[in-house]
PDB file of N, CA and C in Angstrom:
ATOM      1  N   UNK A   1      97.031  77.070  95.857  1.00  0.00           N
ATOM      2  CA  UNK A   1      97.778  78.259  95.467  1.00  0.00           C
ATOM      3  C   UNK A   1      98.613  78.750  96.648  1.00  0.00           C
ATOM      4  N   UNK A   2      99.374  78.940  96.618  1.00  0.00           N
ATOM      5  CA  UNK A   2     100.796  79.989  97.218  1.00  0.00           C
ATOM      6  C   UNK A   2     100.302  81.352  97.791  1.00  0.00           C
ATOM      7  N   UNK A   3     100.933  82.274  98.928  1.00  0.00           N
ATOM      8  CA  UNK A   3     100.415  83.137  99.275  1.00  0.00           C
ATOM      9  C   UNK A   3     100.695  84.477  98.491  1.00  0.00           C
ATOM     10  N   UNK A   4     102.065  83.969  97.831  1.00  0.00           N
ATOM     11  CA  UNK A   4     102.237  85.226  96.360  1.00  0.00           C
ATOM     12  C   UNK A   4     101.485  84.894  95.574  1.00  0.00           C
ATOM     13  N   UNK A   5     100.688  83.465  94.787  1.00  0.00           N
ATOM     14  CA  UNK A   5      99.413  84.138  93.818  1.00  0.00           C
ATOM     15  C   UNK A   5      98.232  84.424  94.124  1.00  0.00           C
ATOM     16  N   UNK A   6      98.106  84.367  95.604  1.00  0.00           N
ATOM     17  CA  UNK A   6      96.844  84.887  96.054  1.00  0.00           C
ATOM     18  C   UNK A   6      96.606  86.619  96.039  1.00  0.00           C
ATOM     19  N   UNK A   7      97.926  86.568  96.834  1.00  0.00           N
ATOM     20  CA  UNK A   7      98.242  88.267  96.796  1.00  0.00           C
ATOM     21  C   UNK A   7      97.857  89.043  94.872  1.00  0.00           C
ATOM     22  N   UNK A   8      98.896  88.618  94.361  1.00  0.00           N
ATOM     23  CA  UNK A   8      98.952  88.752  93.170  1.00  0.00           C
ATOM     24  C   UNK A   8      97.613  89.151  92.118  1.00  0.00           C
ATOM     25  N   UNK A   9      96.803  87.957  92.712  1.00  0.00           N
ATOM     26  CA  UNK A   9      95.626  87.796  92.395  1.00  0.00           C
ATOM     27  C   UNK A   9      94.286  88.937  93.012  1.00  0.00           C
ATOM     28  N   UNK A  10      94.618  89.318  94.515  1.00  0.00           N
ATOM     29  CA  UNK A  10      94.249  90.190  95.104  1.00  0.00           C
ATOM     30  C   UNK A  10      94.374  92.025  94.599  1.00  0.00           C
ATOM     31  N   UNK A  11      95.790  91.728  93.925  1.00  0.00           N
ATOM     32  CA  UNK A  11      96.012  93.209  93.411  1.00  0.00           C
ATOM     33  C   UNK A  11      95.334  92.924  92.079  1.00  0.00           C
ATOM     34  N   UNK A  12      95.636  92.430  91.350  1.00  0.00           N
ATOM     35  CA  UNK A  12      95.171  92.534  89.938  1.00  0.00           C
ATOM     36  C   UNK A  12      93.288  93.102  90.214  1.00  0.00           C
ATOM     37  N   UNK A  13      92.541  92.116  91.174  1.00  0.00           N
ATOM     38  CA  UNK A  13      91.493  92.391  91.356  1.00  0.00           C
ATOM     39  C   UNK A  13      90.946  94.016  91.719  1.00  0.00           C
ATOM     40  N   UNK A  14      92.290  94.788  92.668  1.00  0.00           N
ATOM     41  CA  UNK A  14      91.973  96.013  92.852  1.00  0.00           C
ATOM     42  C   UNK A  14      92.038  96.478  91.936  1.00  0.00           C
ATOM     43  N   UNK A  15      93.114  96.418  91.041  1.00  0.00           N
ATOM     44  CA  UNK A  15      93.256  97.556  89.803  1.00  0.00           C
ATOM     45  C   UNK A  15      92.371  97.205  88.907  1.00  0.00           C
ATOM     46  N   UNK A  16      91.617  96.536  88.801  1.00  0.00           N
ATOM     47  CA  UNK A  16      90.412  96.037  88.089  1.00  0.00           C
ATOM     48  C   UNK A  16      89.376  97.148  88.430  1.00  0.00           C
ATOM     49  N   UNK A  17      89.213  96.755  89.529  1.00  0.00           N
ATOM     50  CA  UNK A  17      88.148  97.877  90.508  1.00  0.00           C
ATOM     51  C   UNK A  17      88.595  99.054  90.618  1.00  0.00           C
ATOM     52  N   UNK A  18      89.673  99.955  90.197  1.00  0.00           N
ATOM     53  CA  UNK A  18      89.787 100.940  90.264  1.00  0.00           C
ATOM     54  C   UNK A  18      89.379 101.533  89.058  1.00  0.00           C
ATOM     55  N   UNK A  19      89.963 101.177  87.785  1.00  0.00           N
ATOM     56  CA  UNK A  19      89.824 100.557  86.172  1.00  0.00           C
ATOM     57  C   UNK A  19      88.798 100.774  86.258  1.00  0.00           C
ATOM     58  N   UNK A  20      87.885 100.201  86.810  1.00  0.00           N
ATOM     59  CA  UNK A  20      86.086 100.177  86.502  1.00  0.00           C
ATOM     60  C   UNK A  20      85.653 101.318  87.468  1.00  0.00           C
ATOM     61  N   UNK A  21      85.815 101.778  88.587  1.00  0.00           N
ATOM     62  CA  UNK A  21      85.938 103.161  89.456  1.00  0.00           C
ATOM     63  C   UNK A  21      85.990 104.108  88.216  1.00  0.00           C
ATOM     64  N   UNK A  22      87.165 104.947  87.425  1.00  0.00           N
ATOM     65  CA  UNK A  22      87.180 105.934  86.784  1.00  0.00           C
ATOM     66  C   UNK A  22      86.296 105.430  85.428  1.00  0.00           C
ATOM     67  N   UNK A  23      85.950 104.823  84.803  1.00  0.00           N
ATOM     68  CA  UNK A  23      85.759 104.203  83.832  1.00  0.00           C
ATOM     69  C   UNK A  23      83.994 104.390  84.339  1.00  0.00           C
ATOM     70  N   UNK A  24      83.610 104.178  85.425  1.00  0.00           N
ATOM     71  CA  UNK A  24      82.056 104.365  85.860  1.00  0.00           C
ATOM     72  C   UNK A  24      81.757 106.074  86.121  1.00  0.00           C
ATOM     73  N   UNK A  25      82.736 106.482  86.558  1.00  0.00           N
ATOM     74  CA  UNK A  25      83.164 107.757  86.780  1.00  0.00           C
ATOM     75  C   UNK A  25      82.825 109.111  85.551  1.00  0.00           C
ATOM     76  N   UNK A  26      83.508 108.471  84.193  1.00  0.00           N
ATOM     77  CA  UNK A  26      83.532 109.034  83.187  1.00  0.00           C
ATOM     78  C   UNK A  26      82.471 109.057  82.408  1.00  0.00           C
ATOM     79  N   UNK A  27      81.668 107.618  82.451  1.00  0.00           N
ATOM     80  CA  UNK A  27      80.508 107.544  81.649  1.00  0.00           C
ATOM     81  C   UNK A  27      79.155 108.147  82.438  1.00  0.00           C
ATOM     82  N   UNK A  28      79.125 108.240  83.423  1.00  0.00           N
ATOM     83  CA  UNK A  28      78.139 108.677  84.024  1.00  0.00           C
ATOM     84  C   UNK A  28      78.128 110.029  84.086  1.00  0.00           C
ATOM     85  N   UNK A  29      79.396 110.742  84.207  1.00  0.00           N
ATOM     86  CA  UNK A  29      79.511 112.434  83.719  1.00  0.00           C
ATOM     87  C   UNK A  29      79.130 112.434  82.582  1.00  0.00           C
ATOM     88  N   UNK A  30      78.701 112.097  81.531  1.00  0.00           N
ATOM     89  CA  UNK A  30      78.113 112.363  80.129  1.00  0.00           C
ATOM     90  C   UNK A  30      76.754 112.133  80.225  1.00  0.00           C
ATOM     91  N   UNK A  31      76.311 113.133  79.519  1.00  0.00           N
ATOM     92  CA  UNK A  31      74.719 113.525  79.090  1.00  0.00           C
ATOM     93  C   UNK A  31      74.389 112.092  78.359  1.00  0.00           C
ATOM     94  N   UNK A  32      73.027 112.182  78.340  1.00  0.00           N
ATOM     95  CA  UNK A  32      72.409 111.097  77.616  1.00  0.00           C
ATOM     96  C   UNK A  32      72.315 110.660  76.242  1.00  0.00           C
ATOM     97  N   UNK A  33      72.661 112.081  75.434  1.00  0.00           N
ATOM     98  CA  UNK A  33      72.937 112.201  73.848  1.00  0.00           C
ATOM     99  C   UNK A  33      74.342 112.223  74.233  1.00  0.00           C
ATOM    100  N   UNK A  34      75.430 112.166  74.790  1.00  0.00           N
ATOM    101  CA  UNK A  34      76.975 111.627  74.520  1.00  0.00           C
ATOM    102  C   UNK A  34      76.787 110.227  74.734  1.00  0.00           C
ATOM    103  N   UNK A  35      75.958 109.543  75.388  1.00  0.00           N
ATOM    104  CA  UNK A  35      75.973 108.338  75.964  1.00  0.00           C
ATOM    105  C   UNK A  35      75.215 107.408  74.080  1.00  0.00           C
ATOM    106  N   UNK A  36      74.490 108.208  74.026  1.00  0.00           N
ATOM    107  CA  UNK A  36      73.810 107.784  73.095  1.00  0.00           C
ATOM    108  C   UNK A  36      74.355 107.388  71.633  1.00  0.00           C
ATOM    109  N   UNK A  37      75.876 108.782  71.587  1.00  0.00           N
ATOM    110  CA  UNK A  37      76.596 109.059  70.262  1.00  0.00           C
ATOM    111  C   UNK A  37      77.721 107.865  70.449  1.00  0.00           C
ATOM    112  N   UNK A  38      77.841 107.200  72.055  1.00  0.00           N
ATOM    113  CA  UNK A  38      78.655 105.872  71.948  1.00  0.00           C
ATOM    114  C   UNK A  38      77.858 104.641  72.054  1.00  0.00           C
ATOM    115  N   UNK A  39      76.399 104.794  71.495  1.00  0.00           N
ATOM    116  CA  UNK A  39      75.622 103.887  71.727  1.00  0.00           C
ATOM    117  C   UNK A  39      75.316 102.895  72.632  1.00  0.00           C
ATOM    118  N   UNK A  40      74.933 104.088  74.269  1.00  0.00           N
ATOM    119  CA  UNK A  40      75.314 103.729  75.218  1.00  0.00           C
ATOM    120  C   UNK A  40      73.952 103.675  75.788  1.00  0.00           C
ATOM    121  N   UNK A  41      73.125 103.482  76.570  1.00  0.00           N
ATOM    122  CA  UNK A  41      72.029 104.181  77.411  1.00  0.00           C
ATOM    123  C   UNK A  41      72.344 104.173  78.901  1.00  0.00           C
ATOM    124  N   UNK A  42      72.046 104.816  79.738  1.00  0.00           N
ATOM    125  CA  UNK A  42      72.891 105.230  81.051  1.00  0.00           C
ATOM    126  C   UNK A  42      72.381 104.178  81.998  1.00  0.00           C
ATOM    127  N   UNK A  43      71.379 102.936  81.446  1.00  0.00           N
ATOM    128  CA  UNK A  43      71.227 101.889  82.288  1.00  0.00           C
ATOM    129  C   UNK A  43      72.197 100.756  82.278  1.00  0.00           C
ATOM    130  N   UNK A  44      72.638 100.926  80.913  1.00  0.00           N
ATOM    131  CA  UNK A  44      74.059 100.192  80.152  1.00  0.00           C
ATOM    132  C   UNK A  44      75.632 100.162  81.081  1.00  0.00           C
ATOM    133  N   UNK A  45      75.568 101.497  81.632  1.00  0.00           N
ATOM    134  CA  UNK A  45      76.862 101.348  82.148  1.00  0.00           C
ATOM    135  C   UNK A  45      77.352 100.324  83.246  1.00  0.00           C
ATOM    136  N   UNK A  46      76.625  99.785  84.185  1.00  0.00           N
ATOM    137  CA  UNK A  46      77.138  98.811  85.089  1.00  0.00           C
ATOM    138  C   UNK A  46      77.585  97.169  83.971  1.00  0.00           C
ATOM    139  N   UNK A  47      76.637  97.364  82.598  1.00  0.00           N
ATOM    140  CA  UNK A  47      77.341  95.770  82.058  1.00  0.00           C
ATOM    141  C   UNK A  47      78.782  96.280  81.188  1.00  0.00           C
ATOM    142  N   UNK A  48      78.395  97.795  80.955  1.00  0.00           N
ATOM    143  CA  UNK A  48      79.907  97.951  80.025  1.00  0.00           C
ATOM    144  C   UNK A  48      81.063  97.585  81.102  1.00  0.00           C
ATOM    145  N   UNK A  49      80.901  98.183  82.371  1.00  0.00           N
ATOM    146  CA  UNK A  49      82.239  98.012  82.872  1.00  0.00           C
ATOM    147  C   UNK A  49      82.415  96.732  83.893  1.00  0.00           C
ATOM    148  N   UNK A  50      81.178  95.454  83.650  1.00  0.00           N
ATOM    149  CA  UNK A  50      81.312  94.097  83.848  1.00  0.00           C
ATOM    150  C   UNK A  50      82.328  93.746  82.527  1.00  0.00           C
ATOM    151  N   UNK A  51      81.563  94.560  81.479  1.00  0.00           N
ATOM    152  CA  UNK A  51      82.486  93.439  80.652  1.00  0.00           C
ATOM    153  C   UNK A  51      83.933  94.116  80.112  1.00  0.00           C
ATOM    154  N   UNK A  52      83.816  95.222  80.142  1.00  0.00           N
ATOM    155  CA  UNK A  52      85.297  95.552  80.458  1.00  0.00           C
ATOM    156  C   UNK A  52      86.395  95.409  81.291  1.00  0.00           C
ATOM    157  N   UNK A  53      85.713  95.153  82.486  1.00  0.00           N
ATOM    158  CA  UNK A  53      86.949  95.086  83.381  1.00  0.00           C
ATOM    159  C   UNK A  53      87.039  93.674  84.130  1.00  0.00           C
ATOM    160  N   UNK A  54      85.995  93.074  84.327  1.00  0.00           N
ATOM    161  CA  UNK A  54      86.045  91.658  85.137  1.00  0.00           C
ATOM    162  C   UNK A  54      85.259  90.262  84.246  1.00  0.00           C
ATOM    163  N   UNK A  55      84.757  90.482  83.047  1.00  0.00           N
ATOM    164  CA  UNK A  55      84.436  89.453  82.102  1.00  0.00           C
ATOM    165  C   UNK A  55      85.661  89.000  81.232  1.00  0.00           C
ATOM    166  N   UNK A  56      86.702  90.047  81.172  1.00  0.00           N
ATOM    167  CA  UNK A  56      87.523  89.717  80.028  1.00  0.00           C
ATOM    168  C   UNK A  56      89.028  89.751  80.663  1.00  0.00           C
ATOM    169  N   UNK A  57      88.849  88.646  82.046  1.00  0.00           N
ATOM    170  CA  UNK A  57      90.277  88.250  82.613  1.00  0.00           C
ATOM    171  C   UNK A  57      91.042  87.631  82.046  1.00  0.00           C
ATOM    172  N   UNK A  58      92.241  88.438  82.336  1.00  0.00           N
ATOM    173  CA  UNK A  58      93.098  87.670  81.152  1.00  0.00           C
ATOM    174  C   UNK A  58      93.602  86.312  81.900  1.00  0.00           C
TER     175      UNK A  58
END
């Protein structure tokens, strides 16, 4: 690979991690019955935002 798709590749990875930053951010500010009404449990959140943000590379 080239040093522009490394780079490239480097940013996409941050905004991934930022993506999953507010996104960990948001679910963890919710009570356990909001977590619950998205059929969530608050041990759940580190695989939701595996598989939201870094399982499903495009």
């Amino acid at each position: 690979m080239n040093m522009f798709t490394e780079l490239g590749n480097l940013v996409g990875d941050f905004r991934r991690a930022r993506r999953a930053a507010a996104l960990y951010s948001n679910l963890s500010a919710l009570s356990d019955d909001q977590l619950h009404a998205k059929g969530l449990r608050r041990q759940d959140i580190p695989r939701v935002l595996m598989q939201a943000e870094f399982l499903n590379v495009r």
